[in-house]
Structures are given as structure tokens and as C-alpha cells.
N, C-alpha and C. Protein backbone atom coordinates (compact mmCIF):
# COMPACT_ATOMS: atom_id res chain seq x y z
N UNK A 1 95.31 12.63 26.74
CA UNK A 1 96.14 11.75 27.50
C UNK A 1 95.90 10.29 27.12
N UNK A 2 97.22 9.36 27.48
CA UNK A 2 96.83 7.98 27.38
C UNK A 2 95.20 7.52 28.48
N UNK A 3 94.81 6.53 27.24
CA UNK A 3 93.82 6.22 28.11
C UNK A 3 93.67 5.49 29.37
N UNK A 4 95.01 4.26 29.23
CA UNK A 4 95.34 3.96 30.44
C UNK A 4 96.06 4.80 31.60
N UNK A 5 96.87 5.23 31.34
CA UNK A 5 97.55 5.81 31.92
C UNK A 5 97.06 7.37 32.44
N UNK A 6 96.65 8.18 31.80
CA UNK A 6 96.22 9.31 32.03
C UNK A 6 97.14 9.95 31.42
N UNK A 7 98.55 9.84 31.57
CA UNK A 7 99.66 10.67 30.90
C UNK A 7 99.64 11.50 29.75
N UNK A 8 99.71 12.51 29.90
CA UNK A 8 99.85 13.36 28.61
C UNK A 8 101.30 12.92 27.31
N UNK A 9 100.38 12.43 26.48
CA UNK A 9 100.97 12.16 24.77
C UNK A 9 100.73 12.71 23.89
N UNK A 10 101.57 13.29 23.11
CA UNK A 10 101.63 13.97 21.61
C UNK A 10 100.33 13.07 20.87
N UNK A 11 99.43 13.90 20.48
CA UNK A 11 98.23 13.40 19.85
C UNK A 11 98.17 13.60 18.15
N UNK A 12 99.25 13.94 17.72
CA UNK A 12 99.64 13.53 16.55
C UNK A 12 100.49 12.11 16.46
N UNK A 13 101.54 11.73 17.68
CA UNK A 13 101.99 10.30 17.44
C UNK A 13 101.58 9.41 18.45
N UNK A 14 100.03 9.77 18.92
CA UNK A 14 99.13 8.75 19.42
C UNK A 14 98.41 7.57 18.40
N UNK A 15 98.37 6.75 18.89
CA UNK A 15 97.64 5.34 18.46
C UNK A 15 96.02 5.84 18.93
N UNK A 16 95.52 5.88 18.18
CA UNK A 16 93.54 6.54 18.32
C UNK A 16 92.94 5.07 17.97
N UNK A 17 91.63 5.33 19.04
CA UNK A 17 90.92 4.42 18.26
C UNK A 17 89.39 5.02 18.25
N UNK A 18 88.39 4.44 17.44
CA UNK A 18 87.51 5.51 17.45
C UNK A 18 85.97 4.35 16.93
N UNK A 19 85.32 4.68 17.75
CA UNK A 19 83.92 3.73 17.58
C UNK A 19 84.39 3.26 18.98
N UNK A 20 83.22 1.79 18.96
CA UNK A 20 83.39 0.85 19.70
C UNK A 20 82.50 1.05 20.93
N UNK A 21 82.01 0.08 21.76
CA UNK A 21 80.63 0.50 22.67
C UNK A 21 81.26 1.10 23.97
N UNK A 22 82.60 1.63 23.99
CA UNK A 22 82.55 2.17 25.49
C UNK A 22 82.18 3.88 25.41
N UNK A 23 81.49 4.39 25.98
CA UNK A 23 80.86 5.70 25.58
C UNK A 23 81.69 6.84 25.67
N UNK A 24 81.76 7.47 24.92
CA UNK A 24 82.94 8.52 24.62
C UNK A 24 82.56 9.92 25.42
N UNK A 25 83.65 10.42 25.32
CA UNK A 25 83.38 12.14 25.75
C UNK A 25 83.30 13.19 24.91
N UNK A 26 81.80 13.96 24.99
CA UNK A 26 81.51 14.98 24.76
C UNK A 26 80.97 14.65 23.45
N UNK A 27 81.20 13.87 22.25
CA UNK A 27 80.83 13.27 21.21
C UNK A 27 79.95 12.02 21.36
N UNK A 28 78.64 12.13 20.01
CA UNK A 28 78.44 10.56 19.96
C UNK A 28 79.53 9.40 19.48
N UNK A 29 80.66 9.60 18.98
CA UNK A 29 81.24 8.68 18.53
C UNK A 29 82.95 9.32 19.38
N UNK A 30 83.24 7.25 20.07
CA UNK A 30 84.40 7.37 20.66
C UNK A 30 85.34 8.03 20.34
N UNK A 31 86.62 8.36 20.99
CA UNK A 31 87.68 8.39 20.27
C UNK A 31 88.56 8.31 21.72
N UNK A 32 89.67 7.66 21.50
CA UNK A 32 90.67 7.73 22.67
C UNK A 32 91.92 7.15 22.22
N UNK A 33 92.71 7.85 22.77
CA UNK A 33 94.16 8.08 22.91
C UNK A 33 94.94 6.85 23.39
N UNK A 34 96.06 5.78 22.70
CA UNK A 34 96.77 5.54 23.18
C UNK A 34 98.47 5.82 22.90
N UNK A 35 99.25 5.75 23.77
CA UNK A 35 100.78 6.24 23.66
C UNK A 35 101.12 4.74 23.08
N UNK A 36 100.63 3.37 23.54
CA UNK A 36 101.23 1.76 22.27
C UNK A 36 100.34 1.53 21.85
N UNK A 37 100.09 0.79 20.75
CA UNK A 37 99.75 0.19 19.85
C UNK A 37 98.93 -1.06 20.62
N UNK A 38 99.91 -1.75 21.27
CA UNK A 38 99.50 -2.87 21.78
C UNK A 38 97.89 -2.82 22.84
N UNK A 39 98.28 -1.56 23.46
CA UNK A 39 97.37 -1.03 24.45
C UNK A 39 96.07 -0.94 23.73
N UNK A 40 96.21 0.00 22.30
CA UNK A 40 94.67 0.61 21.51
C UNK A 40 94.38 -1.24 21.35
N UNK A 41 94.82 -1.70 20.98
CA UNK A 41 94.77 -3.13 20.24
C UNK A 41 93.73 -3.85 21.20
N UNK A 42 94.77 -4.22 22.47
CA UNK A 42 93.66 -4.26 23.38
C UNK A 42 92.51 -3.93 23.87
N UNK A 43 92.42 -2.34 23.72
CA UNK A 43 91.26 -1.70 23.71
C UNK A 43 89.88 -2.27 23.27
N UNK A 44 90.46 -2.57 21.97
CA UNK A 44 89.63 -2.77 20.32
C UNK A 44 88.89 -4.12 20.60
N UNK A 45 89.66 -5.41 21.11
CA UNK A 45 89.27 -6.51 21.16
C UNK A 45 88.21 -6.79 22.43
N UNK A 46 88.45 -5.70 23.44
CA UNK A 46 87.60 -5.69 24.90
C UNK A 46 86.08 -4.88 24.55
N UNK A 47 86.50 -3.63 23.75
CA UNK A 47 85.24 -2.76 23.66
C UNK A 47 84.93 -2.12 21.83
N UNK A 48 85.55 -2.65 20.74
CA UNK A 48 85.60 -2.94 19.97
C UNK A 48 85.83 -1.21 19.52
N UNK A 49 85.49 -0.70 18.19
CA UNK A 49 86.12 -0.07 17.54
C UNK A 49 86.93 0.20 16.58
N UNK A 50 88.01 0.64 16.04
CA UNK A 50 89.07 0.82 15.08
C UNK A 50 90.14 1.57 15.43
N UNK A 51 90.92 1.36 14.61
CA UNK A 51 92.54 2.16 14.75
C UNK A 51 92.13 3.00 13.64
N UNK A 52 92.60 4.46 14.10
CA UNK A 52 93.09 5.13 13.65
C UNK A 52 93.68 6.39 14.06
N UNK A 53 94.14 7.41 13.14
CA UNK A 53 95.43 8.15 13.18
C UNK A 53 95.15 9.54 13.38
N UNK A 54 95.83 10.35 14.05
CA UNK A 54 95.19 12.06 14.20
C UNK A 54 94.49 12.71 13.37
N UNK A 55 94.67 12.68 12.03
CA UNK A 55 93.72 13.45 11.19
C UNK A 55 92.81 12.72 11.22
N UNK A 56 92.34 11.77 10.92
CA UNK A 56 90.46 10.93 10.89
C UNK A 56 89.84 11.46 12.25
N UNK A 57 90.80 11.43 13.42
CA UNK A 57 90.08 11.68 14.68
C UNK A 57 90.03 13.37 14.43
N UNK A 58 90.97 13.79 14.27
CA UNK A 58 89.88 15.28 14.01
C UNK A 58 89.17 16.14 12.86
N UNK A 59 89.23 15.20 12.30
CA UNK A 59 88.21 15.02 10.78
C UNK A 59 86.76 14.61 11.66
N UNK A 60 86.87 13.67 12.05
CA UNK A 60 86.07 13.11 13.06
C UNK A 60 85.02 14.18 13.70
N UNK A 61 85.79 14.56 14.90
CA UNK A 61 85.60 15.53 15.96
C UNK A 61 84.83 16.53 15.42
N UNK A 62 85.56 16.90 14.09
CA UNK A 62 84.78 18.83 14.04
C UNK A 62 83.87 18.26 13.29
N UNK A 63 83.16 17.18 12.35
CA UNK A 63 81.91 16.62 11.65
C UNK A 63 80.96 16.32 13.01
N UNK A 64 81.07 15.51 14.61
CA UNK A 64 80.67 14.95 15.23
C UNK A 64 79.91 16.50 15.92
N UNK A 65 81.40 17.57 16.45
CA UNK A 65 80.66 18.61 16.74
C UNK A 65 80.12 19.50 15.83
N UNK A 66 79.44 19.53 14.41
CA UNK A 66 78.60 20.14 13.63
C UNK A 66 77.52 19.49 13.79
N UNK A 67 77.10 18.01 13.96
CA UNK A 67 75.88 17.42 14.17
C UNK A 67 75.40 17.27 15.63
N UNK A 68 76.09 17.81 16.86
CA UNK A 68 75.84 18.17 17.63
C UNK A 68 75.17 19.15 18.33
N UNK A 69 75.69 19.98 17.23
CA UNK A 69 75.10 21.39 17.37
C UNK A 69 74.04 21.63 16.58
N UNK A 70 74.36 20.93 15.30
CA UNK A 70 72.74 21.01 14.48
C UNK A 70 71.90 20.54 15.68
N UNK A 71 71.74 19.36 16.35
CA UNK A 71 70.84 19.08 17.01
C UNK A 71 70.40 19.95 18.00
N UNK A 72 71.06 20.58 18.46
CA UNK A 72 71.00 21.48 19.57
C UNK A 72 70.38 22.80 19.29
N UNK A 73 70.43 22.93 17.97
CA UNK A 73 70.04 24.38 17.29
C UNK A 73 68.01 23.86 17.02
N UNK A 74 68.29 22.88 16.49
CA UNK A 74 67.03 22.34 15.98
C UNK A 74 66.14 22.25 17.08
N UNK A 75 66.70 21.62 18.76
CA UNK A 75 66.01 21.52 19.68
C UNK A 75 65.54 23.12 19.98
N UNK A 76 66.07 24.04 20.18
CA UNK A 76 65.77 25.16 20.28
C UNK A 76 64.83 25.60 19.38
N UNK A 77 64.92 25.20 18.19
CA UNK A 77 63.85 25.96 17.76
C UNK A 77 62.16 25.23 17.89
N UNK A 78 62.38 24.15 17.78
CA UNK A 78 61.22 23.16 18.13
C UNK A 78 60.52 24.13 19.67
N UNK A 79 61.53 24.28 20.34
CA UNK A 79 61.24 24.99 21.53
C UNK A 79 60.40 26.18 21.39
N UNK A 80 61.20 26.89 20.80
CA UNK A 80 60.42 28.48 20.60
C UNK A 80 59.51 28.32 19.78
N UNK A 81 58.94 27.10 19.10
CA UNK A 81 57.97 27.53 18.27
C UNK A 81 56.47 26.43 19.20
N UNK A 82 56.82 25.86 20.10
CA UNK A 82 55.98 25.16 21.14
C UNK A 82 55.67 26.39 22.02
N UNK A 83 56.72 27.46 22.24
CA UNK A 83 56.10 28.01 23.48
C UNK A 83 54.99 29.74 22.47
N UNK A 84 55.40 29.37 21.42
CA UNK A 84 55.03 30.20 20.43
C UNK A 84 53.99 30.19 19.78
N UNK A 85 53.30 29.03 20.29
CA UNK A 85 52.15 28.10 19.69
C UNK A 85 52.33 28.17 18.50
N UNK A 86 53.19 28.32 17.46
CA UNK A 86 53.43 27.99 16.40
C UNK A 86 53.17 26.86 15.16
């Protein structure tokens, strides 16, 4: 959905922007949806970041959730090998 708005927008002819210090969902690195231009723009200059376009953001996404999960895999094993005295 738009980020202001909430409204559900076609996220292929969304305005994305992606970085920038406001903390994103579910990923370490932002990404959010706008339906104008003017709006991401704004975004960009308040909480900084970049423009860009549906494929980078889910080029993005499925790289962000592989190093997510590496981490998550890695914590686990650190785990089992602490309780493993390993």
C-alpha cells in the first residue's frame, strides 16, 4: 500500500524508495511504496534513501531475505553447539 495513504497500489507502477533511516518492515533495508512521485520525493528529503522501481525492490527483498535467514540459521547453530558443549 501507499505509504501515506495506506491505499492499496499496483506495486509494479509504484514509486519505491528504498534505504534511508526510517526503519523498515521485516527487512534490514527499507523499502516503501508510493502511488506519486512527489510523495516518495518527499519521503527521501525527510528520512533519506533512494528512488527506485519494482524490480530493484524485489531484487532487493529476496537478497535481504537470504541474509536474514543465513543469520538465523547460523544463530541456531551457534546454539546447538553451546548447548552441545561443542
Amino acid at each position: 500500500g501507499d505509504y501515506n495513504t495506506k491505499k492499496l497500489v499496483n506495486a509494479e507502477k509504484a514509486v519505491w524508495v528504498m534505504g534511508g533511516d526510517k526503519m523498515g518492515v521485516m527487512t534490514k533495508q527499507a523499502k516503501w511504496a508510493f502511488e506519486d512521485k512527489a510523495d516518495a520525493q518527499k519521503f527521501i528529503d525527510e528520512n533519506g534513501g533512494g528512488l527506485s522501481d519494482f524490480e530493484r525492490v524485489m531484487k532487493a527483498s529476496y537478497e535481504d531475505m537470504y541474509q536474514d535467514n543465513k543469520m538465523i540459521r547460523e544463530r541456531r547453530k551457534n546454539k546447538r553447539m553451546m548447548k552441545s558443549g561443542s
